[in-house]
C-alpha atoms as a PDB file:
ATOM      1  CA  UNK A   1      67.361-233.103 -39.681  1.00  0.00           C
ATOM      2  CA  UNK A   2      63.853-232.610 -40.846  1.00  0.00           C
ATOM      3  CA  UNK A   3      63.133-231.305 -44.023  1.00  0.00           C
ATOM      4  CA  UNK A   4      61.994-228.115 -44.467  1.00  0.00           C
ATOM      5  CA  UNK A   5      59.566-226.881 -47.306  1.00  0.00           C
ATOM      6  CA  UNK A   6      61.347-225.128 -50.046  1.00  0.00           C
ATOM      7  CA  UNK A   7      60.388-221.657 -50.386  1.00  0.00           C
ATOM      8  CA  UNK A   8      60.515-219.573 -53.902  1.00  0.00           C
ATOM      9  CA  UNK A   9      60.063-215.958 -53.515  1.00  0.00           C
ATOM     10  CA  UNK A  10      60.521-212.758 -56.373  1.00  0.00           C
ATOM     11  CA  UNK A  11      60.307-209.908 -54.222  1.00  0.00           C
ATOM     12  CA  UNK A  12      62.445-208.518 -51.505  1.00  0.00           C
ATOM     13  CA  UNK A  13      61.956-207.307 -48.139  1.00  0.00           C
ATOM     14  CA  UNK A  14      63.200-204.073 -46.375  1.00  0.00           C
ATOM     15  CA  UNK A  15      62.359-202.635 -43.052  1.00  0.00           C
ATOM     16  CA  UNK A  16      63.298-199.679 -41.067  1.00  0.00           C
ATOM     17  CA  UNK A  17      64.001-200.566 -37.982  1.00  0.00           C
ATOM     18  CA  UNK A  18      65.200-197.303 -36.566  1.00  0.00           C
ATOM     19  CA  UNK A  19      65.933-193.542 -37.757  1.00  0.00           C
ATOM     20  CA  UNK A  20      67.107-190.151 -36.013  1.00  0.00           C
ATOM     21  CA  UNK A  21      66.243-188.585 -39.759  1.00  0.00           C
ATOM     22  CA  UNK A  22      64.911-185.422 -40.484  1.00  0.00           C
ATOM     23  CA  UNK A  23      65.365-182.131 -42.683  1.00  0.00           C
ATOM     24  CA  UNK A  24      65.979-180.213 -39.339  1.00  0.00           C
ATOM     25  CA  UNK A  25      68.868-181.828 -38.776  1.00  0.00           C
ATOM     26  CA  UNK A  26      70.784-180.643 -41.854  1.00  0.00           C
ATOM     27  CA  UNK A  27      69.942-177.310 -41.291  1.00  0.00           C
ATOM     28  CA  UNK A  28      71.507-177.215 -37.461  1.00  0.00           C
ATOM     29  CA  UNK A  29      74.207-178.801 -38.694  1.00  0.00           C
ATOM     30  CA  UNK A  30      74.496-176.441 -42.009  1.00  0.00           C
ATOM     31  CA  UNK A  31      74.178-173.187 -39.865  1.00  0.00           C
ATOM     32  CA  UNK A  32      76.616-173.862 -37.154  1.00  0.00           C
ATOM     33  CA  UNK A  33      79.196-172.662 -39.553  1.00  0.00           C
ATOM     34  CA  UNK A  34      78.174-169.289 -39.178  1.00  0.00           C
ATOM     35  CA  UNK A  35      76.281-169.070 -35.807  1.00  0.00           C
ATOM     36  CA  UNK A  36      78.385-171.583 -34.211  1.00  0.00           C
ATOM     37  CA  UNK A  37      76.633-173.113 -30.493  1.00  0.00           C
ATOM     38  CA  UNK A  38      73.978-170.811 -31.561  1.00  0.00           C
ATOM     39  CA  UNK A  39      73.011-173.256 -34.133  1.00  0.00           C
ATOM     40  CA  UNK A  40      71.658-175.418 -31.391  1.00  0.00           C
ATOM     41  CA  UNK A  41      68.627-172.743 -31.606  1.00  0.00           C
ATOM     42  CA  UNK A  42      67.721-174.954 -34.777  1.00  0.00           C
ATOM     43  CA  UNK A  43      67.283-178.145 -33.487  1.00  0.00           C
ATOM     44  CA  UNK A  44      63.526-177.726 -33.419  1.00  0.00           C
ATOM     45  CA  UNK A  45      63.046-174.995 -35.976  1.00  0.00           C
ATOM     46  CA  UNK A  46      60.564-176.268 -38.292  1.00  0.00           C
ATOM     47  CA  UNK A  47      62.861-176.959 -41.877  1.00  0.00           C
ATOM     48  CA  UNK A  48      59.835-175.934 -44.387  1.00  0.00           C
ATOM     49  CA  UNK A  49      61.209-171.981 -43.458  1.00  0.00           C
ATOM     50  CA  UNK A  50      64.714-173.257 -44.293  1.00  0.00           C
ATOM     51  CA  UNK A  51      63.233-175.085 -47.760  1.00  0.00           C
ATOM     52  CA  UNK A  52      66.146-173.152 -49.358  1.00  0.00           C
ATOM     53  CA  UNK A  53      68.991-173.627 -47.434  1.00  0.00           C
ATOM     54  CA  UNK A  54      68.575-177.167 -48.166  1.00  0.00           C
ATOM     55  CA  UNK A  55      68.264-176.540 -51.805  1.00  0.00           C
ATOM     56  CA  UNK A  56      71.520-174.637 -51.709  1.00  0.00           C
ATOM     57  CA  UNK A  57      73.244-177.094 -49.581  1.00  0.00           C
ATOM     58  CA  UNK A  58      71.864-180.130 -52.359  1.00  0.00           C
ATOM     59  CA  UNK A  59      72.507-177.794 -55.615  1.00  0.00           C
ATOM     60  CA  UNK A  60      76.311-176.407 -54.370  1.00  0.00           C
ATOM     61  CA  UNK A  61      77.133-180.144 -53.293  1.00  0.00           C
ATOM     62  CA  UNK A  62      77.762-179.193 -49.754  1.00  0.00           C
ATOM     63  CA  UNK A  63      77.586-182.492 -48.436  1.00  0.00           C
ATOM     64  CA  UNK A  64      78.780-182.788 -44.325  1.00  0.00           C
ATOM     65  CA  UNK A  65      75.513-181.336 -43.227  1.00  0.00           C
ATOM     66  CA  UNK A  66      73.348-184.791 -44.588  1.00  0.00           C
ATOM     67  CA  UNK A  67      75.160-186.811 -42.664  1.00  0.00           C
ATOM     68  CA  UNK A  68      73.793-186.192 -39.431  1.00  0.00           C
ATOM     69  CA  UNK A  69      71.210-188.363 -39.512  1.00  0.00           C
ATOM     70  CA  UNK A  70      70.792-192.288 -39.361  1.00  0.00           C
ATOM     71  CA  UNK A  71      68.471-195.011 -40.778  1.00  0.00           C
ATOM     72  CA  UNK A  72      69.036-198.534 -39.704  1.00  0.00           C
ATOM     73  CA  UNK A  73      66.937-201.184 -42.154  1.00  0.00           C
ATOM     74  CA  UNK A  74      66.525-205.021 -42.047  1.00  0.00           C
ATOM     75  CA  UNK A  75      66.351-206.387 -45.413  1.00  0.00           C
ATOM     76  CA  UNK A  76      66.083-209.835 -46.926  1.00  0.00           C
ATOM     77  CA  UNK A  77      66.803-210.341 -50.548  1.00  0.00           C
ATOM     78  CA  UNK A  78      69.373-212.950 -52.228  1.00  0.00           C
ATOM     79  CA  UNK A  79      73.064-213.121 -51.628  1.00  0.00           C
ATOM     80  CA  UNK A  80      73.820-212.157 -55.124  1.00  0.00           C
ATOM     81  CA  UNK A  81      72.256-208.570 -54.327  1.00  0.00           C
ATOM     82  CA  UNK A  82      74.033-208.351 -51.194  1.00  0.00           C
ATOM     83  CA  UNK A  83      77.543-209.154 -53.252  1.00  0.00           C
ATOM     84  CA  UNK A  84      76.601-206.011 -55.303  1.00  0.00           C
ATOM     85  CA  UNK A  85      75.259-203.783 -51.998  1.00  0.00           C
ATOM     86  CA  UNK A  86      78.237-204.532 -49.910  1.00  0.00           C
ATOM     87  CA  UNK A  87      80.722-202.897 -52.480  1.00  0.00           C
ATOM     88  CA  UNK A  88      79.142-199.226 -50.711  1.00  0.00           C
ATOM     89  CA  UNK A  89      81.246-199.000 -48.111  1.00  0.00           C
ATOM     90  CA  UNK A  90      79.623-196.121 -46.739  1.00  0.00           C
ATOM     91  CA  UNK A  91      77.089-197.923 -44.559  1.00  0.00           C
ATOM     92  CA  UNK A  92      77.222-200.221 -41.844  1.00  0.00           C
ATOM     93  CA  UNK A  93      76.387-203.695 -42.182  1.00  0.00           C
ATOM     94  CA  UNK A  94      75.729-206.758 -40.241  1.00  0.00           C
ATOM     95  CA  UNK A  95      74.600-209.935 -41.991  1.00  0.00           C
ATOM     96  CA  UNK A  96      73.315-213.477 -41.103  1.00  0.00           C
ATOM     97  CA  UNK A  97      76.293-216.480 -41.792  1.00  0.00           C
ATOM     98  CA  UNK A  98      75.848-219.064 -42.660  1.00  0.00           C
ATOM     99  CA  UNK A  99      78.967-220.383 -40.439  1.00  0.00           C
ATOM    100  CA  UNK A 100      76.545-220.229 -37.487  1.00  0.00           C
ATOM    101  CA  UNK A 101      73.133-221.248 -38.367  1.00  0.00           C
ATOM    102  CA  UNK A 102      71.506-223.384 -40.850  1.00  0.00           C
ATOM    103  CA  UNK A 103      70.490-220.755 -43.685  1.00  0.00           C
ATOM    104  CA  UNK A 104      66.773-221.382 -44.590  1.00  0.00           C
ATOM    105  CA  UNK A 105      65.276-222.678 -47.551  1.00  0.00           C
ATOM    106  CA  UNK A 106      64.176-219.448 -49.051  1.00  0.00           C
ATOM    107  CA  UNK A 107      65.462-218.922 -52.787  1.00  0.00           C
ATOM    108  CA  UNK A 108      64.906-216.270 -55.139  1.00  0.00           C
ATOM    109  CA  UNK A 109      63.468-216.706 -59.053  1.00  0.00           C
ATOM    110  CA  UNK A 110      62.599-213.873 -61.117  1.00  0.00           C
ATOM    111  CA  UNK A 111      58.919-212.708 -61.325  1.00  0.00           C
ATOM    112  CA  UNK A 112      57.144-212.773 -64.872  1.00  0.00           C
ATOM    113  CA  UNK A 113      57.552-208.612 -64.761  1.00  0.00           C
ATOM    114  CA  UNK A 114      61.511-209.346 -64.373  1.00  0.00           C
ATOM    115  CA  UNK A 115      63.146-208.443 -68.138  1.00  0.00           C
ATOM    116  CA  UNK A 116      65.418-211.454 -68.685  1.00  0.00           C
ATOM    117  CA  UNK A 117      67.078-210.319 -72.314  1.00  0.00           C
ATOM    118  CA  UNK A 118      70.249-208.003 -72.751  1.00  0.00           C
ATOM    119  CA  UNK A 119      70.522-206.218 -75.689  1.00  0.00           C
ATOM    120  CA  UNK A 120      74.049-204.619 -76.499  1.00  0.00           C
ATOM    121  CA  UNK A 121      77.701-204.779 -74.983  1.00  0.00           C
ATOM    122  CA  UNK A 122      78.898-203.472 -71.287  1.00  0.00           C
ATOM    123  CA  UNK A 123      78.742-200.189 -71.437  1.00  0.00           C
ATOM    124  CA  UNK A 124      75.724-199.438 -74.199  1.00  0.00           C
ATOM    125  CA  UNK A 125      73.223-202.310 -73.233  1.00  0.00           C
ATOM    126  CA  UNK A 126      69.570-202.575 -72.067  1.00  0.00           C
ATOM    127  CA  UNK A 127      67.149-205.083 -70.450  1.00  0.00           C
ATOM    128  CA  UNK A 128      63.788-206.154 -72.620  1.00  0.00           C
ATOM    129  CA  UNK A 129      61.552-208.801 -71.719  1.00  0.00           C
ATOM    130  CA  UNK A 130      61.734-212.267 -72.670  1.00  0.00           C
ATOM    131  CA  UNK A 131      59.442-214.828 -74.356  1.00  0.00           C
ATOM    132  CA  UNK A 132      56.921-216.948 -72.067  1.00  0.00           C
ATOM    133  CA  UNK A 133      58.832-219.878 -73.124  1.00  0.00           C
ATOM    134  CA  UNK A 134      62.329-218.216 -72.043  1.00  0.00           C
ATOM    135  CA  UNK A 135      60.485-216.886 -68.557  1.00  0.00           C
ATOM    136  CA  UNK A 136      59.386-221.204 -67.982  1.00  0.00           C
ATOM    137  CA  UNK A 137      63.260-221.683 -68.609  1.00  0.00           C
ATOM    138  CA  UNK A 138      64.703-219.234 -66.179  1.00  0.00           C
ATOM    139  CA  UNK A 139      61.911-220.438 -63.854  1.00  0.00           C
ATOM    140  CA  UNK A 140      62.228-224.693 -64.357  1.00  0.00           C
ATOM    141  CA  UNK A 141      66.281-224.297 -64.166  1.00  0.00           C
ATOM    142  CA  UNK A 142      66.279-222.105 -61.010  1.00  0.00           C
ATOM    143  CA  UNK A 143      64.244-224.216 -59.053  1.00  0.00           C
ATOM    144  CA  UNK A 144      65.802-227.185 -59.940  1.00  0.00           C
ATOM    145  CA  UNK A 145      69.006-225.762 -58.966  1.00  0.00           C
ATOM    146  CA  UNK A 146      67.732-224.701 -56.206  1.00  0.00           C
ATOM    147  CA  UNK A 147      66.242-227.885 -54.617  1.00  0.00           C
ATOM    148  CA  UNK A 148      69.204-229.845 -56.070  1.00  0.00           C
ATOM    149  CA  UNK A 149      71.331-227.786 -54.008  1.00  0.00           C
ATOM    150  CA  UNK A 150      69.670-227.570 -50.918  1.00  0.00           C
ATOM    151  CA  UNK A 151      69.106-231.216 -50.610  1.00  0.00           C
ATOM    152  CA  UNK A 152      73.072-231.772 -51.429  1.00  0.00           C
ATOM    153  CA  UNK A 153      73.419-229.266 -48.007  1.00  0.00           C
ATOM    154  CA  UNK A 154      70.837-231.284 -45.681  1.00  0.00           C
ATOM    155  CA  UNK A 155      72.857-234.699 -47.094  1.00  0.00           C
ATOM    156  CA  UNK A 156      75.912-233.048 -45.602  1.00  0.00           C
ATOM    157  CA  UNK A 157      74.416-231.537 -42.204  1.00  0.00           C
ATOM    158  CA  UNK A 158      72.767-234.922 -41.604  1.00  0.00           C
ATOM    159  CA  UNK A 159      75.973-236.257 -42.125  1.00  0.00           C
ATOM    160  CA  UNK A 160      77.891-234.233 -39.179  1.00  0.00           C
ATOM    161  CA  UNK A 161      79.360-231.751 -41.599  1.00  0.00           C
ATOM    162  CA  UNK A 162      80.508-228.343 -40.334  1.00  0.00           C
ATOM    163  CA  UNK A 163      77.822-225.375 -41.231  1.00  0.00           C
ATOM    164  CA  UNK A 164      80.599-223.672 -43.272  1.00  0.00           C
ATOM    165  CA  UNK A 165      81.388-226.459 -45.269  1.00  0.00           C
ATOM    166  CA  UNK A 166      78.192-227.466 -46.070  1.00  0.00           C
ATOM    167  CA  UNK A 167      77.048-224.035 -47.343  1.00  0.00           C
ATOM    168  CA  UNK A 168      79.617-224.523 -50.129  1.00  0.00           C
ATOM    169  CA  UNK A 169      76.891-226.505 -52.165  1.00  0.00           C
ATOM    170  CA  UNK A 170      74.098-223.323 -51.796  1.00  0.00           C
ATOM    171  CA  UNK A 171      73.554-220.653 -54.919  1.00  0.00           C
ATOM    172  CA  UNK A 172      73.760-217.123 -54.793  1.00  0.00           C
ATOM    173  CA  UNK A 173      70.282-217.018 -55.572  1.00  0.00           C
ATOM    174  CA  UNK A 174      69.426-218.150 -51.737  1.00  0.00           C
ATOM    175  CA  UNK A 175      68.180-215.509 -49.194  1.00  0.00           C
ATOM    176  CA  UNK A 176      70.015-213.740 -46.701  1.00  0.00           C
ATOM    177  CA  UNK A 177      69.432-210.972 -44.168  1.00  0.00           C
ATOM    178  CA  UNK A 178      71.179-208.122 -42.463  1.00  0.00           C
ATOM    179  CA  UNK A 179      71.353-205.095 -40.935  1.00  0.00           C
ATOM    180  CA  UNK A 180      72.275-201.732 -43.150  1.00  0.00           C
ATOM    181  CA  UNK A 181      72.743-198.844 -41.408  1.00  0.00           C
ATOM    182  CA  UNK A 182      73.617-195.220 -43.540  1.00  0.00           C
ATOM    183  CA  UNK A 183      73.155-191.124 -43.152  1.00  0.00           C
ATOM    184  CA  UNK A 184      71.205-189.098 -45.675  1.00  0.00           C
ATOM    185  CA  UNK A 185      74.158-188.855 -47.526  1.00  0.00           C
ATOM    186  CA  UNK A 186      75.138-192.403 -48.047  1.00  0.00           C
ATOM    187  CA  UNK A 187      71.658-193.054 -49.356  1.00  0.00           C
ATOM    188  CA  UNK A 188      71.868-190.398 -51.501  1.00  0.00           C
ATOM    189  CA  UNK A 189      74.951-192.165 -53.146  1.00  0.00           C
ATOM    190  CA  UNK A 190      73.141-195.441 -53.048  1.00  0.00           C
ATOM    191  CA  UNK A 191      70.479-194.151 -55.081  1.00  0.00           C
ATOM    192  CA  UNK A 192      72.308-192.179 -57.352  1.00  0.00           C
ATOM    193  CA  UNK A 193      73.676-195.437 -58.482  1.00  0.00           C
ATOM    194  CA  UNK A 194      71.186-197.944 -57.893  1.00  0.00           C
ATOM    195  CA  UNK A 195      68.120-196.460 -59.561  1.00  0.00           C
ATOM    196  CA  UNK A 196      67.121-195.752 -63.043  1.00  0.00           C
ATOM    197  CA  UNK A 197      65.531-192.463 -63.124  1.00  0.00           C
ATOM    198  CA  UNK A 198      64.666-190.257 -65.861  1.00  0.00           C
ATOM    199  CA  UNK A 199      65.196-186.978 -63.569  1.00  0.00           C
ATOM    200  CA  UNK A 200      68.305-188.114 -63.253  1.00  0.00           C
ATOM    201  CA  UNK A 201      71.863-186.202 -64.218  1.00  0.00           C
ATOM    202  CA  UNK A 202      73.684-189.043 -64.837  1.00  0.00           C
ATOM    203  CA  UNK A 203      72.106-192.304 -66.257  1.00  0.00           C
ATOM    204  CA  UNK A 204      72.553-195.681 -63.973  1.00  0.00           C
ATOM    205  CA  UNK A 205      72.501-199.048 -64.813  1.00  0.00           C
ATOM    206  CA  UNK A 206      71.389-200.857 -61.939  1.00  0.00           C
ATOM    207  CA  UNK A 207      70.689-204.816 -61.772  1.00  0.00           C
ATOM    208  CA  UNK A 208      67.421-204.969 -61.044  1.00  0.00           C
ATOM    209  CA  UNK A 209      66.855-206.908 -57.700  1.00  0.00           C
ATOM    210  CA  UNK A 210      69.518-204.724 -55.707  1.00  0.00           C
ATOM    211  CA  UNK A 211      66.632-201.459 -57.450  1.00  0.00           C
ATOM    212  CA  UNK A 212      63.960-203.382 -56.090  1.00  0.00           C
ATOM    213  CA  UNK A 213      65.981-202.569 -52.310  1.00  0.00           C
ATOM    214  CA  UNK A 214      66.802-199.261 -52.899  1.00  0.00           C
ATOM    215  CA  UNK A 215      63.212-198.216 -54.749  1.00  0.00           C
ATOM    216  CA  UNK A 216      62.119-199.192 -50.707  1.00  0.00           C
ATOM    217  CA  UNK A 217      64.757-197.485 -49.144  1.00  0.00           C
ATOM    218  CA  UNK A 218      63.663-194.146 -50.827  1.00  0.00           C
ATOM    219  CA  UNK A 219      60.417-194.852 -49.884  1.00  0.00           C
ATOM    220  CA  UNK A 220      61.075-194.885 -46.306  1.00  0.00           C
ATOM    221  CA  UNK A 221      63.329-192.098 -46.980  1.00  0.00           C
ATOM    222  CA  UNK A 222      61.322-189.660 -48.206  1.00  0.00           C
ATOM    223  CA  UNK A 223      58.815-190.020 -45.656  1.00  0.00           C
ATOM    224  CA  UNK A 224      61.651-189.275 -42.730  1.00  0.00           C
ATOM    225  CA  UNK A 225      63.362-186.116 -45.104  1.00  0.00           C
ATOM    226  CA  UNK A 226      60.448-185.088 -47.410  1.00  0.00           C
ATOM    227  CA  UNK A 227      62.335-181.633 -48.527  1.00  0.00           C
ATOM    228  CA  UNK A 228      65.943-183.441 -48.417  1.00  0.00           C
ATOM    229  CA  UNK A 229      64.655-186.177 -50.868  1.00  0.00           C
ATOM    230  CA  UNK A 230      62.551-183.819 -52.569  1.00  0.00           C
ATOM    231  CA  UNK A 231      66.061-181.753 -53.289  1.00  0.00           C
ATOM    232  CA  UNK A 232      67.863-184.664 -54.443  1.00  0.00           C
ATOM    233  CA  UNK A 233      65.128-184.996 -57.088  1.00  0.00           C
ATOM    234  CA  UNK A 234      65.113-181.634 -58.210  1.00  0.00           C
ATOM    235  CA  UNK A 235      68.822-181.304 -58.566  1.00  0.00           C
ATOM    236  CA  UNK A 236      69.270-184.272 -60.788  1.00  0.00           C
ATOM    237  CA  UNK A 237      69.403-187.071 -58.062  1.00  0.00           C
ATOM    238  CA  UNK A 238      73.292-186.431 -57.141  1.00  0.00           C
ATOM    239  CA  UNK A 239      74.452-187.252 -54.119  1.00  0.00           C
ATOM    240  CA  UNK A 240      76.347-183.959 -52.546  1.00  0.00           C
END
C-alpha cells in the first residue's frame, strides 16, 4: 500500500448539509394548541410579529414546539471528540468505520491558542495556558505518536490484516467524520452543555475541541433561527 503523507491539523470542520429550520416553524407548531388545523395559517406568517411568543415559549421552558425543525451537519474532528458528542443521544448520527475503509492519515495536535494546564480538582478546576516549552512537548509527543502509530497500521494492512484489526494500533487523536442530525431543541441542549458562556444560567465545563464543534454549530444556527437563538441567549442559554 502506498504511503500516504501524514497530515496534522488543530481545527475542526463542520458543515450543514441540510436544514428545514426556521422561527416560523415553532410558532405553527406552538399555536396549534389553541387554533388547532387553523394553525396551518402560520406556516408562512413572518415570526418577527410573533418575537414574543417565542420568548414565552424559551422563558416558560415549553419545549415540543423547537423540535420541529431539522439540521443535518458533516463534521470532521478527532475520535476523542466524537466519544464525548455521541453521549447526546438526542441526535442522529452516522459515522465513518474504520471496519470498512482505510481511515486517513489526518491527526489532530493542539494549536498554540489551545490552554494545556489544569488548575484544581473535578468539579472546581480551570484551563490556563502552558509554557512554550510545555506547548513543543504536547506537540513533539503527539506527532510522534501519531506517525508511530500509523506506520504500525500500514505494517499490518500490507500484511493482509483485517481493517478492524488493524485500527487497534490508531489514537483517539485521529480524524473521523459523520453525519449529526438534531431539532432546535437538541441543539439547544448541546450548547447548553458544550459552551462556556458568560450569559449563561448555569456554568459548563466543556473540553475544548468538542466547543470548537458546537461554537460552529451555533453559528449556522443562528443564521437559520435568528429570534430562536437570540431567545436562548437572553434567557440564560437553557435548553426548554
Amino acid at each position: 500500500m502506498t504511503a500516504e503523507p501524514i497530515r496534522f491539523r488543530s481545527d475542526v470542520s463542520v458543515e450543514l448539509i441540510k436544514a428545514a429550520a426556521s422561527d416560523a416553524d415553532v410558532i405553527w407548531a406552538a399555536r396549534v394548541s389553541t387554533k388547532g388545523e387553523q394553525s396551518l395559517d402560520d406556516v408562512a406568517t413572518d415570526p418577527e410579529r410573533s418575537r414574543g411568543l417565542i420568548n414565552y415559549l424559551m422563558r416558560d421552558r415549553h419545549g415540543s414546539p423547537f423540535e420541529h425543525s431539522t439540521m443535518t451537519f458533516f463534521v470532521q474532528a478527532p475520535i476523542f471528540m466524537w466519544r464525548e458528542h455521541f453521549r447526546h443521544r438526542i441526535a442522529s448520527y452516522n459515522e465513518e468505520s474504520g471496519r470498512y475503509k482505510v481511515l486517513e492519515p489526518v491527526f489532530y495536535t493542539p494549536g498554540p491558542e489551545r490552554k494545556l494546564i489544569q488548575i484544581g480538582k473535578a468539579g472546581a478546576y480551570e484551563f490556563v495556558d502552558g509554557t512554550p516549552e510545555q506547548f513543543a512537548v504536547v506537540t513533539e509527543q503527539t506527532k510522534h505518536a501519531c506517525e508511530t502509530a500509523y506506520a504500525a497500521y500500514q505494517t499490518m494492512l500490507d500484511a493482509g490484516i483485517a481493517r478492524e484489526v488493524a485500527r487497534i494500533v490508531l489514537p483517539v487523536t485521529i480524524y473521523s467524520s459523520a453525519y449529526v442530525t438534531m431539532n432546535a431543541r437538541a441543539m439547544m441542549n448541546f450548547l447548553s452543555l458544550r459552551t462556556k458562556s458568560d450569559d449563561s444560567h448555569f456554568p459548563s465545563f466543556p473540553q475544548r475541541e468538542i466547543e470548537m464543534v458546537a461554537e460552529k454549530y451555533e453559528a449556522e444556527w443562528a443564521k437559520l433561527m435568528p429570534l430562536t437563538h437570540a431567545a436562548f441567549v437572553a434567557n440564560g442559554r437553557v435548553a426548554p
